[in-house]
Protein backbone atom coordinates (compact mmCIF):
# COMPACT_ATOMS: atom_id res chain seq x y z
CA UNK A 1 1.85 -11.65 -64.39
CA UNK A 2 -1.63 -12.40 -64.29
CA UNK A 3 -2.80 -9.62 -66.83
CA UNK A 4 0.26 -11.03 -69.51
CA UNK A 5 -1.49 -14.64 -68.97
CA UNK A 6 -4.71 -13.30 -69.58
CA UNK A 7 -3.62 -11.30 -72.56
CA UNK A 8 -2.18 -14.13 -74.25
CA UNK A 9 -4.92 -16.63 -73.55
CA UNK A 10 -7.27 -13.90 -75.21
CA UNK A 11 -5.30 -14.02 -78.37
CA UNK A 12 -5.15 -17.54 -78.74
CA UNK A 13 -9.01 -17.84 -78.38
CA UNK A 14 -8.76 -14.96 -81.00
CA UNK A 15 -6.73 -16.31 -83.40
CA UNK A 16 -8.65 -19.48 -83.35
CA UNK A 17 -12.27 -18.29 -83.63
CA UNK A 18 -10.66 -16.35 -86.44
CA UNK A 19 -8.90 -19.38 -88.20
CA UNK A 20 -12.29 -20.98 -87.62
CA UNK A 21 -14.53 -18.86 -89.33
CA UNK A 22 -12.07 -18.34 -92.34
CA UNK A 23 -12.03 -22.22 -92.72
CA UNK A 24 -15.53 -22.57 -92.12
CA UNK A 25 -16.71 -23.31 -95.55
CA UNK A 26 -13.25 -25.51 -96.32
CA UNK A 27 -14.08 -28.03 -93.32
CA UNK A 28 -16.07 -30.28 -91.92
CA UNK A 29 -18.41 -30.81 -89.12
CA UNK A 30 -15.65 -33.00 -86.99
CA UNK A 31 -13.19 -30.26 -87.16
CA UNK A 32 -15.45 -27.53 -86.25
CA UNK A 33 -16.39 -29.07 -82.87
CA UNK A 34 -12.88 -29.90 -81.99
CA UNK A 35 -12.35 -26.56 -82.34
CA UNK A 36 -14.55 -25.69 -79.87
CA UNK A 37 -13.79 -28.18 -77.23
CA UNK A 38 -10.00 -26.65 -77.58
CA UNK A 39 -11.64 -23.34 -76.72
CA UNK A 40 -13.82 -24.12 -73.91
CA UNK A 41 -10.39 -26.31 -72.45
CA UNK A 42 -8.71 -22.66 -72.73
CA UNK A 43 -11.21 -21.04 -71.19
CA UNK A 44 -11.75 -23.54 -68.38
CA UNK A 45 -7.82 -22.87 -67.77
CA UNK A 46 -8.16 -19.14 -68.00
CA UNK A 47 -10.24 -19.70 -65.02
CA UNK A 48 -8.47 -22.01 -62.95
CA UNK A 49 -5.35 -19.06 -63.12
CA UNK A 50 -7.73 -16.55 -62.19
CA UNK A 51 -8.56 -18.11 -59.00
CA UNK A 52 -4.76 -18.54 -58.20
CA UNK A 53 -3.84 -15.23 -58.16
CA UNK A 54 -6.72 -14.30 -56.31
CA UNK A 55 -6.28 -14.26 -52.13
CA UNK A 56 -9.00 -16.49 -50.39
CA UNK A 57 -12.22 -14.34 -48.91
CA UNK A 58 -11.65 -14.29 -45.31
CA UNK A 59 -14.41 -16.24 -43.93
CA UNK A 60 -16.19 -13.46 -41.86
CA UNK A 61 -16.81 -13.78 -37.99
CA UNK A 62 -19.94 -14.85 -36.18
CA UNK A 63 -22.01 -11.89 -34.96
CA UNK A 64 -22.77 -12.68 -31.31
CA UNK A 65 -25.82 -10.70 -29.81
CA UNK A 66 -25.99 -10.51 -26.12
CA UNK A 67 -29.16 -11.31 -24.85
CA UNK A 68 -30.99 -9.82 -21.91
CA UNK A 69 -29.59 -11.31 -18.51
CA UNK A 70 -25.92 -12.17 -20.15
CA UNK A 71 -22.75 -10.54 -19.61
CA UNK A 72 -19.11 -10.99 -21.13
CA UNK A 73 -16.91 -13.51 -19.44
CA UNK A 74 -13.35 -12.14 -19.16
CA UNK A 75 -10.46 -14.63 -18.74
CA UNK A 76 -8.90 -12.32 -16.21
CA UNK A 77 -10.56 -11.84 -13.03
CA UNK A 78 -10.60 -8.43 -11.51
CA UNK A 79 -11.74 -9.48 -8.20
CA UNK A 80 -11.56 -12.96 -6.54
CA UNK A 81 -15.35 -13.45 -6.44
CA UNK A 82 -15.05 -13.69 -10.16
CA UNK A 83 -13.09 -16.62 -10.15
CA UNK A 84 -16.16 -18.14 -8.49
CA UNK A 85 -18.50 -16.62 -11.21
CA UNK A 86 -20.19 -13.72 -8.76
CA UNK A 87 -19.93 -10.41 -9.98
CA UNK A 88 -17.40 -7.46 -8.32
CA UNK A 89 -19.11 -6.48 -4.69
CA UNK A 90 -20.83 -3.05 -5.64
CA UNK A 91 -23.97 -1.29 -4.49
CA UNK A 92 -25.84 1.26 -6.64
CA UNK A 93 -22.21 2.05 -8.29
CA UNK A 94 -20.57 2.20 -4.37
CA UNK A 95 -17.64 -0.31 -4.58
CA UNK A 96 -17.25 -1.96 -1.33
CA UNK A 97 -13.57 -3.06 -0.13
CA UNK A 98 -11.58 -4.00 2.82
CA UNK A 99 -9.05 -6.16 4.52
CA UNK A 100 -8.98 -8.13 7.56
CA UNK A 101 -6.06 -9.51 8.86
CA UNK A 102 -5.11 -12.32 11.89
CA UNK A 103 -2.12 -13.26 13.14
CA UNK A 104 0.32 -15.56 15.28
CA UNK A 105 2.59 -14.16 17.97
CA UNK A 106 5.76 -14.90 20.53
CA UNK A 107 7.61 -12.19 22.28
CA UNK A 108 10.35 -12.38 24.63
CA UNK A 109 10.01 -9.52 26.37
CA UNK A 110 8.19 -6.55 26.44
CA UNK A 111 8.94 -3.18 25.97
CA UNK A 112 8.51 -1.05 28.96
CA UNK A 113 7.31 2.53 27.98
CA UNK A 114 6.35 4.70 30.99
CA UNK A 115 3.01 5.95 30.66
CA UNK A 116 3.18 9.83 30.25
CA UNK A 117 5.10 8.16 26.71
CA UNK A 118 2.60 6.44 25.54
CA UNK A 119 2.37 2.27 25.75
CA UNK A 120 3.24 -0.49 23.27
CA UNK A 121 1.38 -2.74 21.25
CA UNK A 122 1.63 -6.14 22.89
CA UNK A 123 1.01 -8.97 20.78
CA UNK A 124 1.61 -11.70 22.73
CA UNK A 125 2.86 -12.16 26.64
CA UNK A 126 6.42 -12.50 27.32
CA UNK A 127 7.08 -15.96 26.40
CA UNK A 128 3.84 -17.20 25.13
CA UNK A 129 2.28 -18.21 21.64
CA UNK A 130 -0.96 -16.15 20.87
CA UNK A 131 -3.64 -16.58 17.84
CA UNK A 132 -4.87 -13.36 17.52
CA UNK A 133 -7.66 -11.69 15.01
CA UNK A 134 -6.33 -8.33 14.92
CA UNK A 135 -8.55 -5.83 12.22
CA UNK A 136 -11.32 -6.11 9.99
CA UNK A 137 -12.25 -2.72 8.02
CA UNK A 138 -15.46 -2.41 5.38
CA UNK A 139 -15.54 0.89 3.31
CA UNK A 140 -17.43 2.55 0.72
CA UNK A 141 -16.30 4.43 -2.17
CA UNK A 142 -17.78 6.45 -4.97
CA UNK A 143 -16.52 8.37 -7.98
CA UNK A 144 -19.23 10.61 -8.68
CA UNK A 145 -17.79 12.42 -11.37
CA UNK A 146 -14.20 12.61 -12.61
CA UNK A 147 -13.86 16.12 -10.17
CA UNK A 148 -15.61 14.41 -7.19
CA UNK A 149 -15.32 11.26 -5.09
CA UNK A 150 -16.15 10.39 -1.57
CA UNK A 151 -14.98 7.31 0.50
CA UNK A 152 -15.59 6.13 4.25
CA UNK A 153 -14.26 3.18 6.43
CA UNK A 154 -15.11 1.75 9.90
CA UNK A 155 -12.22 -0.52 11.27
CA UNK A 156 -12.73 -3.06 14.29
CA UNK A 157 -9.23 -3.62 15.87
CA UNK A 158 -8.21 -6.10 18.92
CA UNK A 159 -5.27 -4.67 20.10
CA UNK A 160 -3.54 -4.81 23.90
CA UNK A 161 -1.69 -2.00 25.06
CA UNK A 162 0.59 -1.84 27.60
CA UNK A 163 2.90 0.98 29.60
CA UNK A 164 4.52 0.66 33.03
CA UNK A 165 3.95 2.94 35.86
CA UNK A 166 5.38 3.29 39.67
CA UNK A 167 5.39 1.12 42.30
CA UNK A 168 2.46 2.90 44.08
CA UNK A 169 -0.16 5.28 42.39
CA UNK A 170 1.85 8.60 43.05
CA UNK A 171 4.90 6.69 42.25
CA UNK A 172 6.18 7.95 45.40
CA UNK A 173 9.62 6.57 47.03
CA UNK A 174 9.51 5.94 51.02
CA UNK A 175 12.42 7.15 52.43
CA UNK A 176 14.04 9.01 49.43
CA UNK A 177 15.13 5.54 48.14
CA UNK A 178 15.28 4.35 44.74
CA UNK A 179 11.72 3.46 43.08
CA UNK A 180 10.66 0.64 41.33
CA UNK A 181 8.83 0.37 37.58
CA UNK A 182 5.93 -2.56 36.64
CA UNK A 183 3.96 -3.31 33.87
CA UNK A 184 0.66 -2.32 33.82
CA UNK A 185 -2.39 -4.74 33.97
CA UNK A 186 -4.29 -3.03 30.58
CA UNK A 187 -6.83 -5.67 29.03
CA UNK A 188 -6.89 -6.77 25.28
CA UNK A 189 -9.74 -4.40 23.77
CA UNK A 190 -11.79 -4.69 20.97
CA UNK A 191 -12.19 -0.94 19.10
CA UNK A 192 -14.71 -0.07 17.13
CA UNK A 193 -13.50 3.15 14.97
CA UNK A 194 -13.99 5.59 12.48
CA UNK A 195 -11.19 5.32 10.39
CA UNK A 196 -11.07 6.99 7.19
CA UNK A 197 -12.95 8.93 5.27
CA UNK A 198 -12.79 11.79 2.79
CA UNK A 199 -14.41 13.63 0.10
CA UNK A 200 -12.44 15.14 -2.82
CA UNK A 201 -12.76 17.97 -4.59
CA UNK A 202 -10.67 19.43 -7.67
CA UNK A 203 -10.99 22.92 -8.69
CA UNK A 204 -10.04 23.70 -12.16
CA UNK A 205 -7.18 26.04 -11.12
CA UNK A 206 -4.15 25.84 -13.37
CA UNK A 207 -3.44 21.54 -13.31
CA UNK A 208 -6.49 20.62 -10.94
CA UNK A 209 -6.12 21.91 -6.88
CA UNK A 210 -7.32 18.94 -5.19
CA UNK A 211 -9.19 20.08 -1.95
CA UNK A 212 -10.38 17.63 0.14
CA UNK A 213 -11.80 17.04 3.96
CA UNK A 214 -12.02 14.03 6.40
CA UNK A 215 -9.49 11.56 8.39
CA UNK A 216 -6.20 10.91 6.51
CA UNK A 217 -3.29 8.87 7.38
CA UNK A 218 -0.34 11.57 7.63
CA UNK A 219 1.05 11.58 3.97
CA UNK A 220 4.79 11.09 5.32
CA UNK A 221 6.86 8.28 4.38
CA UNK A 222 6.37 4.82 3.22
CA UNK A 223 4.75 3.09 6.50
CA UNK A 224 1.23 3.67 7.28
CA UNK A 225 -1.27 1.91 10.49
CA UNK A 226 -3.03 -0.57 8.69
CA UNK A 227 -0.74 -3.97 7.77
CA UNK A 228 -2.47 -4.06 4.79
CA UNK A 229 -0.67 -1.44 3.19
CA UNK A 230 3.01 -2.43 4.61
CA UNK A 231 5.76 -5.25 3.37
CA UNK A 232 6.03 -5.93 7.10
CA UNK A 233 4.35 -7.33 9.79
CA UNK A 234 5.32 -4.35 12.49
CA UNK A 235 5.88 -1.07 11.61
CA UNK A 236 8.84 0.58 13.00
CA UNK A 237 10.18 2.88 15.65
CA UNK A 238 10.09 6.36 13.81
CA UNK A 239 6.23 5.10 12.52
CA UNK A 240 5.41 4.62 16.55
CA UNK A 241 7.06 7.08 18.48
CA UNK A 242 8.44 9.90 15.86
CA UNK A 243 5.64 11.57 14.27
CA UNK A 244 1.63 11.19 13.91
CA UNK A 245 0.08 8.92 12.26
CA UNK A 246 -3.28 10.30 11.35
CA UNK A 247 -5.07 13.13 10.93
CA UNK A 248 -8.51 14.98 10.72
CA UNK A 249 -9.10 18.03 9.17
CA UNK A 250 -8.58 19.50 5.64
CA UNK A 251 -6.33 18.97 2.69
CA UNK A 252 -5.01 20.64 -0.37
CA UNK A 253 -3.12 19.18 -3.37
CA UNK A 254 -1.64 20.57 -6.16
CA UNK A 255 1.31 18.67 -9.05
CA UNK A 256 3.02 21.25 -10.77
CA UNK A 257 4.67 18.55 -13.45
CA UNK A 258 4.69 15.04 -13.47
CA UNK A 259 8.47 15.64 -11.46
CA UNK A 260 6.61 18.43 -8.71
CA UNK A 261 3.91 17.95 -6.20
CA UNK A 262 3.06 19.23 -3.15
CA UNK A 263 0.14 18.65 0.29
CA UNK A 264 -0.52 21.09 2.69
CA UNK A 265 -3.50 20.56 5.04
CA UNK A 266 -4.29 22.13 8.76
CA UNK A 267 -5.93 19.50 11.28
CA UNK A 268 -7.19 19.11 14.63
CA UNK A 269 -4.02 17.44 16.57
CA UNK A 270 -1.07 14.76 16.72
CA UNK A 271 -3.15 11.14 16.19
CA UNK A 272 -0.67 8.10 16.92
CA UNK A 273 -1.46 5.12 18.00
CA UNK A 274 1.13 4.69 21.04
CA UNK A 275 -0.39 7.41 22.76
CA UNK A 276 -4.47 6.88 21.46
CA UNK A 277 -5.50 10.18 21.06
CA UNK A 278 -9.04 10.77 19.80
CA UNK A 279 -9.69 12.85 16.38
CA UNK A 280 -11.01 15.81 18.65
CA UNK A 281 -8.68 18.38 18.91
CA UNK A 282 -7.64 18.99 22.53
CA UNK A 283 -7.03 23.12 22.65
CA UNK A 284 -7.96 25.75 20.47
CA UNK A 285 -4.97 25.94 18.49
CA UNK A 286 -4.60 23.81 14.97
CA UNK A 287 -2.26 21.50 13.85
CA UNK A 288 -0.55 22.68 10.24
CA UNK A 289 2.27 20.43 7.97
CA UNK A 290 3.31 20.12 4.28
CA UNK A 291 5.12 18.30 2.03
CA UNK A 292 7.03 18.79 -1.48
CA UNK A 293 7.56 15.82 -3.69
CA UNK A 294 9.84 14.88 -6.28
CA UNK A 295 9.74 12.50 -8.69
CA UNK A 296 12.91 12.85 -11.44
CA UNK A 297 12.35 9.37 -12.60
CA UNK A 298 9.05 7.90 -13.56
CA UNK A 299 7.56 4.75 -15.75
CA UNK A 300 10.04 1.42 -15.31
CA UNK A 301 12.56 3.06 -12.59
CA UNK A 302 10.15 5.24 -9.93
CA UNK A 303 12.00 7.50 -8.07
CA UNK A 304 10.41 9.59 -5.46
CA UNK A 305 11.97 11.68 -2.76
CA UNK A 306 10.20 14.85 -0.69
CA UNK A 307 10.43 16.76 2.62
CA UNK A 308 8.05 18.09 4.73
CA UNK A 309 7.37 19.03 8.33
CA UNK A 310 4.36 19.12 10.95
CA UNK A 311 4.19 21.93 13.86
CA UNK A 312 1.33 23.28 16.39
CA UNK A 313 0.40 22.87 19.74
CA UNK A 314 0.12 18.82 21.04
CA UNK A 315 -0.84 18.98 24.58
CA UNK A 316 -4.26 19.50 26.56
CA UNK A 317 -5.39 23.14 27.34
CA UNK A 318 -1.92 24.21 26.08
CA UNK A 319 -1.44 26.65 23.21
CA UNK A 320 1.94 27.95 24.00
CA UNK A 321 3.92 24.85 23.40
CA UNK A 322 4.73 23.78 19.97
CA UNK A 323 5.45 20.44 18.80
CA UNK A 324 7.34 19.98 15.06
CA UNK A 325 8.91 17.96 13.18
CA UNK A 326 11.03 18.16 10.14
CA UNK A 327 10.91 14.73 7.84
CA UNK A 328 12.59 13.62 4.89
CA UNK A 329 11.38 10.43 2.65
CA UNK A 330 12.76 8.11 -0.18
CA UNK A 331 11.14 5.17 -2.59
CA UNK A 332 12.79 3.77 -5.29
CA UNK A 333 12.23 0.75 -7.52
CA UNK A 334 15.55 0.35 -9.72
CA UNK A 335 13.33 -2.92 -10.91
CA UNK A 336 10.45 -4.19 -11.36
CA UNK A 337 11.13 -6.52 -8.52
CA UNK A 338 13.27 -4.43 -6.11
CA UNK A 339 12.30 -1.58 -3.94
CA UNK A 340 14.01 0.41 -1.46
CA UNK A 341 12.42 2.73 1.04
CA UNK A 342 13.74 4.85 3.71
CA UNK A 343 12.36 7.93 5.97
CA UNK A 344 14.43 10.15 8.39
CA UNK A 345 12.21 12.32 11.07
CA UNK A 346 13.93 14.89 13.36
CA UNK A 347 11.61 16.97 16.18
CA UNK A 348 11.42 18.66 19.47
CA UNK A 349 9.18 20.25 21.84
CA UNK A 350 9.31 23.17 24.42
CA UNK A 351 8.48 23.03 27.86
CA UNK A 352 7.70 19.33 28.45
CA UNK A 353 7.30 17.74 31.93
CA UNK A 354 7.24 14.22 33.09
CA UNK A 355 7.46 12.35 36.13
CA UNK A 356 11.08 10.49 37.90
CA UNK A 357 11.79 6.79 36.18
CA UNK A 358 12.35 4.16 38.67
CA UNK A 359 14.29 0.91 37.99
CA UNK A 360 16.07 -0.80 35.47
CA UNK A 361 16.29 2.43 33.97
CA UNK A 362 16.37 5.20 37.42
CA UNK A 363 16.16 8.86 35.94
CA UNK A 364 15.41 12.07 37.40
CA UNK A 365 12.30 14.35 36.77
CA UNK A 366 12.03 16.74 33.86
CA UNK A 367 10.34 20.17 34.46
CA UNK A 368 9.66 22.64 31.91
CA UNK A 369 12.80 21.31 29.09
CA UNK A 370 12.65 21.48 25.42
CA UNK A 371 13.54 18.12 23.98
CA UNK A 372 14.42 16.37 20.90
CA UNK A 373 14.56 13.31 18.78
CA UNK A 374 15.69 11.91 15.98
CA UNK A 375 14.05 8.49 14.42
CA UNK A 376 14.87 6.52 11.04
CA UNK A 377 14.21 3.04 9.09
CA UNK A 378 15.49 1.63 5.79
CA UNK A 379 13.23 -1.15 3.92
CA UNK A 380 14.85 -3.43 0.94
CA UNK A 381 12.20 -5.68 -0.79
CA UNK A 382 12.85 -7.91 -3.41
CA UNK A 383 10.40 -10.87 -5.34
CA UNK A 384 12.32 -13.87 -5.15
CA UNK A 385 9.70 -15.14 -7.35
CA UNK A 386 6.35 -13.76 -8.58
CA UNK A 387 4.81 -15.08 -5.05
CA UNK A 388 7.41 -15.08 -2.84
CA UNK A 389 8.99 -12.40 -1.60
CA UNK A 390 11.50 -10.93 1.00
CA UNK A 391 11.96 -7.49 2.87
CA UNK A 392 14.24 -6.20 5.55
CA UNK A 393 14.20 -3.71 7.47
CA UNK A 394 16.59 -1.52 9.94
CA UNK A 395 15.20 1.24 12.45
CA UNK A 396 16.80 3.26 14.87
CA UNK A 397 15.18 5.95 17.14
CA UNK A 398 17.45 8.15 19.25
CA UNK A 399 15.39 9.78 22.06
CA UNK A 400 17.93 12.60 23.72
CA UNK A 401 15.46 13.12 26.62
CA UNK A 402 13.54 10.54 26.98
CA UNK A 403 10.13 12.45 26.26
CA UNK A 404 8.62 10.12 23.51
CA UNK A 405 9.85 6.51 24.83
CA UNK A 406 10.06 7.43 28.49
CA UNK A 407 14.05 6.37 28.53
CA UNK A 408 16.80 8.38 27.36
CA UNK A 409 17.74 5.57 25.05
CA UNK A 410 18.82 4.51 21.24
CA UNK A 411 16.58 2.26 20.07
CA UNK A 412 17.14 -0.31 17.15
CA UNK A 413 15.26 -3.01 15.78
CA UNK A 414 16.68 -5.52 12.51
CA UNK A 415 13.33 -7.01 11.00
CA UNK A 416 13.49 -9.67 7.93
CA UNK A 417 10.07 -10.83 6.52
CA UNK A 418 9.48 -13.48 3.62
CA UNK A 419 6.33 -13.12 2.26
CA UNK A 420 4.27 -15.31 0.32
CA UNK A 421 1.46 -13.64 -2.30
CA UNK A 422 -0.72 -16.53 -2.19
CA UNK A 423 -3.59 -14.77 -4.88
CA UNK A 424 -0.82 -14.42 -7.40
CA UNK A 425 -1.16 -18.37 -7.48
CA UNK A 426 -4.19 -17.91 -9.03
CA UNK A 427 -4.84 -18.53 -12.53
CA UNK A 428 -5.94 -15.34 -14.67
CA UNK A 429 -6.69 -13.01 -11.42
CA UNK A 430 -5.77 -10.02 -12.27
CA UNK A 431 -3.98 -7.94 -9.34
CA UNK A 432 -5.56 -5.38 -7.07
CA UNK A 433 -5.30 -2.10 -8.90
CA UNK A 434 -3.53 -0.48 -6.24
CA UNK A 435 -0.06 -0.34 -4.78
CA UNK A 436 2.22 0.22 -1.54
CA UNK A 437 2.72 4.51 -0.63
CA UNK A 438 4.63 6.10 -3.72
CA UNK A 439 5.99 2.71 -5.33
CA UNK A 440 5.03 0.32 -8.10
CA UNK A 441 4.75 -2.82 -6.02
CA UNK A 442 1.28 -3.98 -6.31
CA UNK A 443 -0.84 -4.69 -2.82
CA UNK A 444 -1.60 -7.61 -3.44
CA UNK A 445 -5.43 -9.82 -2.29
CA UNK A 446 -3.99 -12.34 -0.03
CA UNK A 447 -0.42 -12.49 1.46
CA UNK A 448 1.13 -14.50 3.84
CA UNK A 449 3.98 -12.70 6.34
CA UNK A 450 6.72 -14.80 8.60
CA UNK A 451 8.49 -11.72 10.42
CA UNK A 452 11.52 -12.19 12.72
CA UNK A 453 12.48 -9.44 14.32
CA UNK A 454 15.48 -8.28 17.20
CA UNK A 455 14.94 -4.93 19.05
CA UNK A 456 17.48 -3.45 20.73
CA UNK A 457 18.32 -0.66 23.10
CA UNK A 458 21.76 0.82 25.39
CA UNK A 459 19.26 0.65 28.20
CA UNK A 460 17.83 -2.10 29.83
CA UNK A 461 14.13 -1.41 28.44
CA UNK A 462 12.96 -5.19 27.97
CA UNK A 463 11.21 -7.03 30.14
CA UNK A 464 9.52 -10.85 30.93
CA UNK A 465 7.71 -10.23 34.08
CA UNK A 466 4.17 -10.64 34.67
CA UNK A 467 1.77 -7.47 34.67
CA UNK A 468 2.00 -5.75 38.19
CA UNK A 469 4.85 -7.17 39.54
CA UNK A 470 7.79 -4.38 40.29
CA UNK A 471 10.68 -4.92 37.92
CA UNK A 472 14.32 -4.84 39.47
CA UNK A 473 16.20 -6.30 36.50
CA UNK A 474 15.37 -6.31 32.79
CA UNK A 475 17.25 -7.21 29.22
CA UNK A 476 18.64 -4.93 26.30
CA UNK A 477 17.85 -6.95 24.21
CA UNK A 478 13.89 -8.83 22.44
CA UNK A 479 13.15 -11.37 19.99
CA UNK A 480 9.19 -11.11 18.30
CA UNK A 481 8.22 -13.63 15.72
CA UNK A 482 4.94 -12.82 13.61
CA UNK A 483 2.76 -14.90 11.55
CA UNK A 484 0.49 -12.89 9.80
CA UNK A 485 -2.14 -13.38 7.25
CA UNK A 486 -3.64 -10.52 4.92
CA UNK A 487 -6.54 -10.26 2.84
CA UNK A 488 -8.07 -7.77 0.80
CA UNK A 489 -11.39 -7.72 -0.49
């Protein structure tokens, strides 16, 4: 279109220069210069349809130079110190994190747990409100290069303990009759502890073997020690009582495809908290476990399933003895807003001896048995909204023999937990970067956790009464309700 306009405005200026010049000599001056005004009007339009078909310049950007001392504002925050206009909390390229976490408690009762078992955590006394300030952990971290990182974390932890014990300190019966269980008197201690550290190596064999050394938490399951990185406020029975919960020694990693991994690693000895064993291994035999992981469905819907097992010698001085377990895990987000999680652990142990159990729960002594167990808990979490959200969770833990409670018993608990993310009320903070054990669900910088929960047992295992006082009666049934407040920094 435009080059036929142009065309024919170039003939008409032709053929009127031309009829110009011919007539010249034939006209006079008046006609000449009209003429020419009718050829500069057709020029002038020529123009004017020019600059219509033509697109508009864009009008080019400002260059904006940084100058020394400035730095690039971005509307979403990756930490919350941003928000406040400080920058991310880093030393020398070592990023600093953490989480501390408080809490409100009321028990019922408490669980009694003989003491060659272990103890229970005790968050509150029986019938009583407590404020509590439970952890605080620091760490440092460092990506040296994109084969090697390092990372270390002290943890501070108020906890109180508590098992029960015999009526007298050999827990012996006067007259053959029928003895009597009590709560111990254990304090509320603050800990002070090396908690986790590691530094990673990967060895360019095949896809990357990833070797690395230090304190782990046991790579089983879903639930791990620190609330920070759980949907609930209490972990459950299989996570206390069924299988360790840490670890020290040396790891080894390998993913096969994006739908096969698998973690082996030998270590010094069982770590759980119920029983507070130290990191030092207590014989001269190692611990050794594994796991294979499966992952058939990845991006939007994350599917992840695996099975390993633990086994080695657990007690002092004692090589001969093996301890093992077989478990079996499950996470799966159907949604972006639903998640399911679920862990099944089965073990035993030769030649284990404790002492008689007195009343509520009389039992006789065990001498040289092998035992068993079998422990288990589903988790269902859903985001009501972006910052609210619920979870539930069931548990059971069936102890044949008594050997990891103390009671032959089944054990259940039914825990429900709204939780409100209060960071995700924040305008333009971006979320943590990191997310719950083998799911999508982001951890997020500040939640807030009301958890409910009923435990239940076929043996009268719950009790009220006051800390050295023998116990002739106690309950099946215990109601706990949790406040608890995380933050991670």
């Amino acid at each position: 279109m435009r080059r036929s306009i142009r065309a024919a405005v170039v003939i008409a200026v032709s053929v009127i220069a031309l009829a110009a010049s011919s007539a010249f000599a034939q006209t006079g001056p008046s006609e000449i210069e009209q003429l020419k005004q009718e050829l500069r009007r057709m020029q002038e339009r020529l123009q004017k349809l020019e600059q219509q078909q033509q697109p508009a310049a864009p009008t080019p950007a400002p260059v904006l130079v940084q100058r020394p001392g400035e730095r690039e504002i971005l509307l979403e925050r990756e930490h919350p110190l941003e928000v406040l206009g400080l920058p991310k909390p880093e030393i020398g390229g070592v990023r600093i994190s953490g989480f501390f976490v408080g809490s409100a408690n009321y028990n019922s009762h408490i669980q009694m747990v003989p003491e060659f078992a272990g103890s229970i955590p005790v968050s509150s006394e029986p019938r009583r409100t407590d404020f509590r300030f439970d952890q605080f952990s620091i760490g440092a971290f460092k990506t040296f290069a994109p084969w090697l990182s390092a990372g270390a974390s002290l943890e501070v932890e108020r906890h109180g303990q508590r098992h029960s014990h015999g009526f007298d300190p050999d827990f012996g019966c006067p007259g053959g009759g029928l003895c009597t269980e009590q709560l111990g008197t254990e304090e509320i201690e603050t800990e002070v502890s090396l908690h986790r550290f590691n530094i990673t190596g990967i060895a360019p064999i095949g896809n990357g073997l990833a070797l690395s050394f230090g304190r782990f938490d046991t790579p089983f399951g879903y639930e791990r020690h620190d609330a920070a990185l759980n949907l609930t406020a209490t972990t459950s029975e299989l996570q206390r009582f069924g299988r360790p919960q840490s670890m020290t020694g040396i790891t080894a990693a390998y993913q096969f495809a994006p739908w096969l991994d698998a973690m082996a690693w030998i270590v010094n000895r069982w770590e759980n908290e119920t029983t507070e064993d130290p990191l030092e291994d207590n014989n001269r035999d190692k611990s050794f476990g594994a796991r294979i992981g499966f992952t058939p469905l990845q991006g939007a819907q994350l599917l992840n399933f695996g099975i390993g097992g633990w086994w080695g010698p657990e007690r002092d001085d004692d090589g001969k003895h093996e301890r093992w377990i077989i478990d079996a895990d499950l996470t799966w987000s159907p949604m972006a807003r639903l998640l399911f999680a679920a862990e099944v652990v089965y073990g035993g142990e030769s030649g284990v001896s404790f002492r008689r159990r007195g009343l509520p729960f009389p039992a006789a002594a065990a001498r040289d048995r092998d035992v068993n167990w079998l422990g288990l808990y589903a988790l269902a979490h859903y985001d009501i909204m972006p910052w609210l959200g619920l979870s539930f969770r069931y548990g059971l833990f069936n102890d044949f023999d008594g050997a990891r409670t103390g009671v032959a018993q089944i054990l259940q608990s039914f825990t429900i937990a709204p939780i409100v993310h209060l960071s995700r009320l924040i305008p333009d903070l971006r979320p943590l970067g990191v997310a719950y054990a083998r799911t999508r669900h982001p951890v997020d910088w500040v939640d807030v956790r009301l958890e409910y929960r009923l435990n239940h047992s076929n043996e009268p295992v719950f009790s009220s009464a006051k800390a050295g006082v023998p116990i002739t009666s106690a309950d099946e049934t215990a109601h706990q309700v949790t406040v608890q407040f995380v933050v991670n920094y």
